[in-house]
N, C-alpha and C. Protein backbone atom coordinates (compact mmCIF):
# COMPACT_ATOMS: atom_id res chain seq x y z
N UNK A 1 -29.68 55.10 -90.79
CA UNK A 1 -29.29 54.12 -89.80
C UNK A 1 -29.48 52.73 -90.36
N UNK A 2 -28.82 51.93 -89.76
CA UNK A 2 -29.15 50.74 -90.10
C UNK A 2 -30.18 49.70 -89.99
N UNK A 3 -30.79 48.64 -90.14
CA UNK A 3 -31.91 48.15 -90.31
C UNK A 3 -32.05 47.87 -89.39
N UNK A 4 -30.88 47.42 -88.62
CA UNK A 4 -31.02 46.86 -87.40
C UNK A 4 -30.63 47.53 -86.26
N UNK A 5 -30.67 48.91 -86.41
CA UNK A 5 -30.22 49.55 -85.09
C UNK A 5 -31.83 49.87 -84.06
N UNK A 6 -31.78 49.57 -83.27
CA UNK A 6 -32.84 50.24 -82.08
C UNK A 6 -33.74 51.25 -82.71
N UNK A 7 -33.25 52.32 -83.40
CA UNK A 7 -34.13 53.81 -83.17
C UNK A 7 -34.59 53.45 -84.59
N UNK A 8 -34.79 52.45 -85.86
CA UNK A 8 -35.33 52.33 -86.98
C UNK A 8 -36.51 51.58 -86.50
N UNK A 9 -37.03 51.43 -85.57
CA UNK A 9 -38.61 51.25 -85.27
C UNK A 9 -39.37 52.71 -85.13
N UNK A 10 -38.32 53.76 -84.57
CA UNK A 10 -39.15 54.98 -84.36
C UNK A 10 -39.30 55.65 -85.69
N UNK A 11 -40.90 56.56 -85.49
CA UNK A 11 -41.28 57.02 -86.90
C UNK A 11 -40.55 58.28 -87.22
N UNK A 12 -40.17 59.14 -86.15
CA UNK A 12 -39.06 60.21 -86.66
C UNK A 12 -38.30 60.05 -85.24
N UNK A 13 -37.03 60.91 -85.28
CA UNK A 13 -36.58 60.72 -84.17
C UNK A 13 -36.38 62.65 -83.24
N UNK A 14 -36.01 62.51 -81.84
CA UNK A 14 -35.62 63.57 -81.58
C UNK A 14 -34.54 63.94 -80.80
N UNK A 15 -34.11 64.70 -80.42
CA UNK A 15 -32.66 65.36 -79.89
C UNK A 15 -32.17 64.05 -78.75
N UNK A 16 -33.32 63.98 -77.71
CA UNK A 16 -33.00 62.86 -76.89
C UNK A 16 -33.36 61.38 -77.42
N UNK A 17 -33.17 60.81 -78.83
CA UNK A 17 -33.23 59.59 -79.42
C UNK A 17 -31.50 59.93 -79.69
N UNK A 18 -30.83 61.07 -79.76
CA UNK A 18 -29.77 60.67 -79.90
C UNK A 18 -28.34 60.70 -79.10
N UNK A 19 -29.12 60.69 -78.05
CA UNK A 19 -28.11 60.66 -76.72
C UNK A 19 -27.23 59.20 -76.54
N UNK A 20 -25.77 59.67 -76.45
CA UNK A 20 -24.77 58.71 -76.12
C UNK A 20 -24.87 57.81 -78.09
N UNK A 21 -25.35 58.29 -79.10
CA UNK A 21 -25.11 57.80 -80.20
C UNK A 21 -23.88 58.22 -80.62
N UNK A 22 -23.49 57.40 -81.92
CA UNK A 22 -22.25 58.06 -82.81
C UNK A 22 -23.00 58.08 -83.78
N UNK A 23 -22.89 59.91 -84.04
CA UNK A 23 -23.18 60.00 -84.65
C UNK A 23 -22.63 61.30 -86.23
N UNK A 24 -22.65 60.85 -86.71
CA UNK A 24 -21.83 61.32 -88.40
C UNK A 24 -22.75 62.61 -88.90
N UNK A 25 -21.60 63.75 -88.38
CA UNK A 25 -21.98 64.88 -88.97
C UNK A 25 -21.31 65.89 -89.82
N UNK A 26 -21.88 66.65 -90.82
CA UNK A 26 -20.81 67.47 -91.44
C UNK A 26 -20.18 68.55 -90.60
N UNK A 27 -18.85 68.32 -91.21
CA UNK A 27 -17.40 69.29 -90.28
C UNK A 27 -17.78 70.50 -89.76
N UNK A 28 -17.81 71.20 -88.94
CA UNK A 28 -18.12 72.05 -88.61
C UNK A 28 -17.50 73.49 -89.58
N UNK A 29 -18.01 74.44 -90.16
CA UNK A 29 -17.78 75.94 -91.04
C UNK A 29 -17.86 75.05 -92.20
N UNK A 30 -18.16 73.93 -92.59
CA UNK A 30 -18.61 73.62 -94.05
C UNK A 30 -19.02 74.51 -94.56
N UNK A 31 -20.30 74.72 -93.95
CA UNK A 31 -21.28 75.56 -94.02
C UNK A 31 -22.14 75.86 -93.08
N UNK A 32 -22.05 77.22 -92.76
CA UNK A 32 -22.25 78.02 -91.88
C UNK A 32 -23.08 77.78 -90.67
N UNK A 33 -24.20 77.21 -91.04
CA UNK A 33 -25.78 76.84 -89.99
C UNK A 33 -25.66 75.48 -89.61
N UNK A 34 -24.50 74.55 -90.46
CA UNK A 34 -24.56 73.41 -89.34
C UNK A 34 -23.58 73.27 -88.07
N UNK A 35 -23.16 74.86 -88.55
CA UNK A 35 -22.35 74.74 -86.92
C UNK A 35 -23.32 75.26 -85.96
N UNK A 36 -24.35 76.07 -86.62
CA UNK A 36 -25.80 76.22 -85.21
C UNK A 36 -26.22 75.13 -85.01
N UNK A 37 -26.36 73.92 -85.67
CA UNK A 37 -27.33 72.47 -85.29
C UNK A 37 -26.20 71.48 -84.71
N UNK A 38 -24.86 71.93 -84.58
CA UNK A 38 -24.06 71.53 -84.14
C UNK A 38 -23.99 71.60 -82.63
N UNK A 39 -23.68 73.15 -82.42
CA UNK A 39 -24.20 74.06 -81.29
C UNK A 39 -25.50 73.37 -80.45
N UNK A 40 -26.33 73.24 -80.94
CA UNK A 40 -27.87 72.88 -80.33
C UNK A 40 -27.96 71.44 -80.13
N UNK A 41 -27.10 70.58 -80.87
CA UNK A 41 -27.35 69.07 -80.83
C UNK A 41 -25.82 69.01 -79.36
N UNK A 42 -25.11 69.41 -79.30
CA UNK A 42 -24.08 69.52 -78.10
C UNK A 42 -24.55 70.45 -76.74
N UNK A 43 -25.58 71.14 -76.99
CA UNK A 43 -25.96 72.07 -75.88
C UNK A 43 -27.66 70.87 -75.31
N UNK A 44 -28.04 70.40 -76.32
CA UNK A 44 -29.31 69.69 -75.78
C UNK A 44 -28.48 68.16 -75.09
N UNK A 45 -27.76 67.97 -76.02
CA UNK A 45 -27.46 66.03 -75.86
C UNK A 45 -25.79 65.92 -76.00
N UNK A 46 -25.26 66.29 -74.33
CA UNK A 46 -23.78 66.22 -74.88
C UNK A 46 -23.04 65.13 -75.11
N UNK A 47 -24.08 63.86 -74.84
CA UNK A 47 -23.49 62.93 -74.88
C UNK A 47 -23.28 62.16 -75.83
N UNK A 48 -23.75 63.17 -76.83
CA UNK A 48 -23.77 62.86 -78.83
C UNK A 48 -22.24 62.66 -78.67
N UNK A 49 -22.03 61.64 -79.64
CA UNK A 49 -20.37 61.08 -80.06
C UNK A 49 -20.15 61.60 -81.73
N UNK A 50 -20.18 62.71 -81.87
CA UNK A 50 -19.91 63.34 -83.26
C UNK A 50 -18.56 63.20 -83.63
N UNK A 51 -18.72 62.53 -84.76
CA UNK A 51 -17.52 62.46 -85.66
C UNK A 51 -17.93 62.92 -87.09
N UNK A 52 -17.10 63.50 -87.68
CA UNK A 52 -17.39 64.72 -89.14
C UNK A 52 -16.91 64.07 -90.59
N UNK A 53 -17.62 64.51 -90.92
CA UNK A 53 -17.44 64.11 -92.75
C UNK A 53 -17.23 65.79 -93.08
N UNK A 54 -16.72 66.03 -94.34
CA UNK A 54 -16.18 66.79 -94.86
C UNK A 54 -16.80 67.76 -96.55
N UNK A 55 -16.82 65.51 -97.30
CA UNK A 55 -17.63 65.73 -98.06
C UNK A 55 -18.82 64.45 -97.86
N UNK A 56 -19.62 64.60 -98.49
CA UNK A 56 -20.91 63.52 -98.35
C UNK A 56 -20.87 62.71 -100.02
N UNK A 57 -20.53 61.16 -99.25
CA UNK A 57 -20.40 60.59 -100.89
C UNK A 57 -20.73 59.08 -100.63
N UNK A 58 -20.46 57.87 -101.11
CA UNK A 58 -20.89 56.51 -100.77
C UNK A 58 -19.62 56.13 -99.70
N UNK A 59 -18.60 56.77 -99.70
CA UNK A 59 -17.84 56.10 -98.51
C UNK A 59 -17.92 56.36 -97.47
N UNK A 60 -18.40 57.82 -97.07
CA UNK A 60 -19.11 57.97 -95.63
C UNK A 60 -20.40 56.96 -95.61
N UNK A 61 -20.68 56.72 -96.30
CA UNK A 61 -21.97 56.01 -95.83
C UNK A 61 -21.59 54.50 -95.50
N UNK A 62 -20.54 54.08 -96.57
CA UNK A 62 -19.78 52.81 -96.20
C UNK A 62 -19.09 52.27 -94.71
N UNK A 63 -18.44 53.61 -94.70
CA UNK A 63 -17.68 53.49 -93.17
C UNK A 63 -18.77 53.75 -91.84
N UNK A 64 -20.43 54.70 -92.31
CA UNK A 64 -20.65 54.26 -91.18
C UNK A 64 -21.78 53.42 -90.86
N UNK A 65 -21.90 51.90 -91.84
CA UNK A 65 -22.19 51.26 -92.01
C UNK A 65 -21.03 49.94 -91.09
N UNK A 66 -19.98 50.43 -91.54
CA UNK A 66 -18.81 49.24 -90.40
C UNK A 66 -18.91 49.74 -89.19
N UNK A 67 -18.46 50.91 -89.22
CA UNK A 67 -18.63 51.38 -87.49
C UNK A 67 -19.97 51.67 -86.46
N UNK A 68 -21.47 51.33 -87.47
CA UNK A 68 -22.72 51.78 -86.97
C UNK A 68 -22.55 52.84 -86.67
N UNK A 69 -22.33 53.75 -86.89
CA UNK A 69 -22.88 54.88 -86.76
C UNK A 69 -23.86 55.62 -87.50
N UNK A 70 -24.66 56.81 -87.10
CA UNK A 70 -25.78 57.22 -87.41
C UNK A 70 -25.61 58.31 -88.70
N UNK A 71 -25.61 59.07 -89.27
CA UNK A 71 -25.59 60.22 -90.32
C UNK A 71 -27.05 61.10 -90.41
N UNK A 72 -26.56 62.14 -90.07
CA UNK A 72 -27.29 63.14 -90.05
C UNK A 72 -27.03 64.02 -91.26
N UNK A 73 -28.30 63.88 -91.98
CA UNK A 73 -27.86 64.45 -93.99
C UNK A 73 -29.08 65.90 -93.90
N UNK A 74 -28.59 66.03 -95.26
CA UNK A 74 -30.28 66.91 -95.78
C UNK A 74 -31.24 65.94 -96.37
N UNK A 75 -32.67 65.85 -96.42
CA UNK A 75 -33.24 65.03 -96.92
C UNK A 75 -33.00 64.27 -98.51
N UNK A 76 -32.38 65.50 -99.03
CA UNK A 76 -32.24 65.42 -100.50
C UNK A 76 -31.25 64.33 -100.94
N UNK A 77 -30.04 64.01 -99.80
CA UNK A 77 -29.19 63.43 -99.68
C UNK A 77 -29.81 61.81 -99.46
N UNK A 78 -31.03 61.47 -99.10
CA UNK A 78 -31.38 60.38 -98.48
C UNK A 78 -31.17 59.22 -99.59
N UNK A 79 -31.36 59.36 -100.86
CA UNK A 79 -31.30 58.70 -102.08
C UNK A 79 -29.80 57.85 -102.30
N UNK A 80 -28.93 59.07 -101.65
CA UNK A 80 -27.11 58.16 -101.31
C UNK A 80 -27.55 56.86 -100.22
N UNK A 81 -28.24 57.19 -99.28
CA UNK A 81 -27.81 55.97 -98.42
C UNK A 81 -28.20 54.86 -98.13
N UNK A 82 -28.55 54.67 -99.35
CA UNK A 82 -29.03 52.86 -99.59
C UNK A 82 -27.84 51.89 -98.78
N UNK A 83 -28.05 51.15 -98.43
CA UNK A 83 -29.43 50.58 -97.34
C UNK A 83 -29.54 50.72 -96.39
N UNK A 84 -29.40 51.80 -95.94
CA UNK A 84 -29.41 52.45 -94.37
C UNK A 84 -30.86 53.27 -94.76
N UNK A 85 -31.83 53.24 -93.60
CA UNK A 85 -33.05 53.33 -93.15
C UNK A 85 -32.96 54.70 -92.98
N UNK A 86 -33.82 55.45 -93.62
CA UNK A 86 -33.69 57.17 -93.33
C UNK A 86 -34.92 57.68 -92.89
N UNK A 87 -34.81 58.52 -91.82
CA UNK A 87 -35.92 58.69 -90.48
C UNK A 87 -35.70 60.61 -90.86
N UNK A 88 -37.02 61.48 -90.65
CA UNK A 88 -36.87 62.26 -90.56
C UNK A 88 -36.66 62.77 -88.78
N UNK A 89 -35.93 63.87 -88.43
CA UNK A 89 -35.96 64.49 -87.17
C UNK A 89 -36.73 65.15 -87.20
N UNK A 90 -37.26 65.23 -85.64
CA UNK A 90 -38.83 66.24 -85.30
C UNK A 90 -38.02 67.30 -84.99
N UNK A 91 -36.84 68.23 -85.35
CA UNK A 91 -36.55 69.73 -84.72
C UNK A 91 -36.38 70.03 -86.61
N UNK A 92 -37.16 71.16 -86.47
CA UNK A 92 -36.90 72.12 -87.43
C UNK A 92 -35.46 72.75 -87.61
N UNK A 93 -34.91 73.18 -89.09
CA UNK A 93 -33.45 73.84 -88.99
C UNK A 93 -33.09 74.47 -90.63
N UNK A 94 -33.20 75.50 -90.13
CA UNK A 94 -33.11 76.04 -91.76
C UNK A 94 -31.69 76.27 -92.07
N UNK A 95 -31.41 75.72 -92.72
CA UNK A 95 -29.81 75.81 -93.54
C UNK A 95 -29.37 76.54 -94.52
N UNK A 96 -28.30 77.29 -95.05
CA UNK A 96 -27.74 77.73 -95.95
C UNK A 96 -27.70 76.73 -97.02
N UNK A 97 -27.94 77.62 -98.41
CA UNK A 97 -27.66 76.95 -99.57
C UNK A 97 -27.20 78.10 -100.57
N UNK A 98 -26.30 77.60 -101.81
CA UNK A 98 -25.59 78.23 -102.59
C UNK A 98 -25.10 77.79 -103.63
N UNK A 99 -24.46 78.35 -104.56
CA UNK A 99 -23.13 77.39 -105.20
C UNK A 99 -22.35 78.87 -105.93
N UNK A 100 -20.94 77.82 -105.81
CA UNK A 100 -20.04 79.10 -106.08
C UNK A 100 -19.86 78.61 -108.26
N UNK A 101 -19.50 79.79 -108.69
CA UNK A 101 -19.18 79.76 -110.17
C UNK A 101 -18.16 80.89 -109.75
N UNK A 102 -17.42 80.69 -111.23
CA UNK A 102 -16.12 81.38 -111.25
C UNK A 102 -16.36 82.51 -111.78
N UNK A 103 -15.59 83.23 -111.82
CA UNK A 103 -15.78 85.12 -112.64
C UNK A 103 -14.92 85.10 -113.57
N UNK A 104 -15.13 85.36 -114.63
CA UNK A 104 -16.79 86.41 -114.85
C UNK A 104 -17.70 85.54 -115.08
N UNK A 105 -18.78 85.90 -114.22
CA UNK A 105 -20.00 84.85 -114.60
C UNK A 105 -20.99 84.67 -115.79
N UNK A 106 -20.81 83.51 -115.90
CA UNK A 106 -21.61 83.34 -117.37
C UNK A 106 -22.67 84.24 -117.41
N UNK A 107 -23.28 84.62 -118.93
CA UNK A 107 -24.49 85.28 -119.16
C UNK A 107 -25.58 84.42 -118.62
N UNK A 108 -25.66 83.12 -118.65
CA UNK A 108 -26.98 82.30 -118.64
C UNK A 108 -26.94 81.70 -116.60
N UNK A 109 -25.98 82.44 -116.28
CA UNK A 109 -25.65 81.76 -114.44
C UNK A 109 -26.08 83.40 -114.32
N UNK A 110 -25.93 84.11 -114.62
CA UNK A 110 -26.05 85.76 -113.81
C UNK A 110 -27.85 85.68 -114.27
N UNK A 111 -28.34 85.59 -115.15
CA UNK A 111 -29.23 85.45 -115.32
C UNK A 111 -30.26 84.54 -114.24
N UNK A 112 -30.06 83.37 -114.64
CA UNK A 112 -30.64 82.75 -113.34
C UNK A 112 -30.26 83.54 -111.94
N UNK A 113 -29.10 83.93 -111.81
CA UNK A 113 -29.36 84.37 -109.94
C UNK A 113 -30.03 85.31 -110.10
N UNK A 114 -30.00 86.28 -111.01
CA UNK A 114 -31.02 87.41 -110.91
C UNK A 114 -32.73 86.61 -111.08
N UNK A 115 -32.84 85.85 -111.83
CA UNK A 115 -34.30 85.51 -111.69
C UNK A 115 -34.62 84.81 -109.97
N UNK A 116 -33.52 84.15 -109.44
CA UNK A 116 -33.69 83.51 -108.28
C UNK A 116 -33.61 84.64 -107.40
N UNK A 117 -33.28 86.07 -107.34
CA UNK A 117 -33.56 87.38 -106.29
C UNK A 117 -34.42 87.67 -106.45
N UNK A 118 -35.31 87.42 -107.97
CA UNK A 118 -36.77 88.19 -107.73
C UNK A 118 -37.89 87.11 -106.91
N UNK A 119 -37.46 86.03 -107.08
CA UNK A 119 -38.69 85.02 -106.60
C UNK A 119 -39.07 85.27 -104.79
C-alpha cells in the first residue's frame, strides 16, 4: 500500500481492514488456492473491489500506485513493491507451489524433484 493510505499505520491487517478497498488480486485458476482466498475474502468482506493481475511484475505495481489500490502478494514478492509499504495479514492461507519443465526432464530437474518427495 501506499505511504499514505489509512491502513499503513496498522501493524498487520485483517479481512475487515479490507472492506469497501480496491483491492489487486491474482486472476482467479492462476493457481488453484487463490481462488479459495478469493472465495473467503468475498464470502467474509463483499464489499472488497477486486480487480486481477494475471502476471505479477513492476507494472502492476505501477498502475496500482496511480489508481491506489491495495495488492495482495506472497511475502516473497514484497521485494517488487518498492515503495509501497508491505503489511503482513493476520489470516493464515496455505498456497500451491510448483514449476512446470518440459519433457523429457532433465537428469539434474528429475533428480531434484525426487530429492524434494523425500524431504
Amino acid at each position: 500500500m501506499p505511504a499514505s493510505h489509512p491502513l499503513a499505520k496498522k501493524k498487520q491487517l485483517s479481512l475487515q481492514d479490507l472492506a469497501a478497498q480496491d483491492l489487486e488480486i491474482v486472476a482467479p485458476s492462476i493457481a488453484g488456492s487463490e481462488d479459495a482466498m478469493l472465495s473467503k475474502l468475498l464470502n467474509v468482506r463483499p464489499a472488497v473491489k477486486l480487480h486481477y493481475y494475471s502476471v505479477f511484475n513492476k507494472a502492476v505495481v505501477n498502475q496500482a500506485q496511480l489508481t491506489k489500490h491495495l495488492l495482495l502478494i506472497p511475502e516473497a514478492y514484497s521485494e517488487l513493491c518498492h515503495p509501497y509499504i508491505v503489511k503482513p495479514v493476520s489470516w493464515s492461507f496455505a498456497t500451491s507451489y510448483g514449476f512446470y519443465c518440459r519433457k523429457p526432464v532433465p537428469k539434474l530437474v528429475q533428480e531434484f524433484i525426487d530429492l524434494a518427495q523425500k524431504s
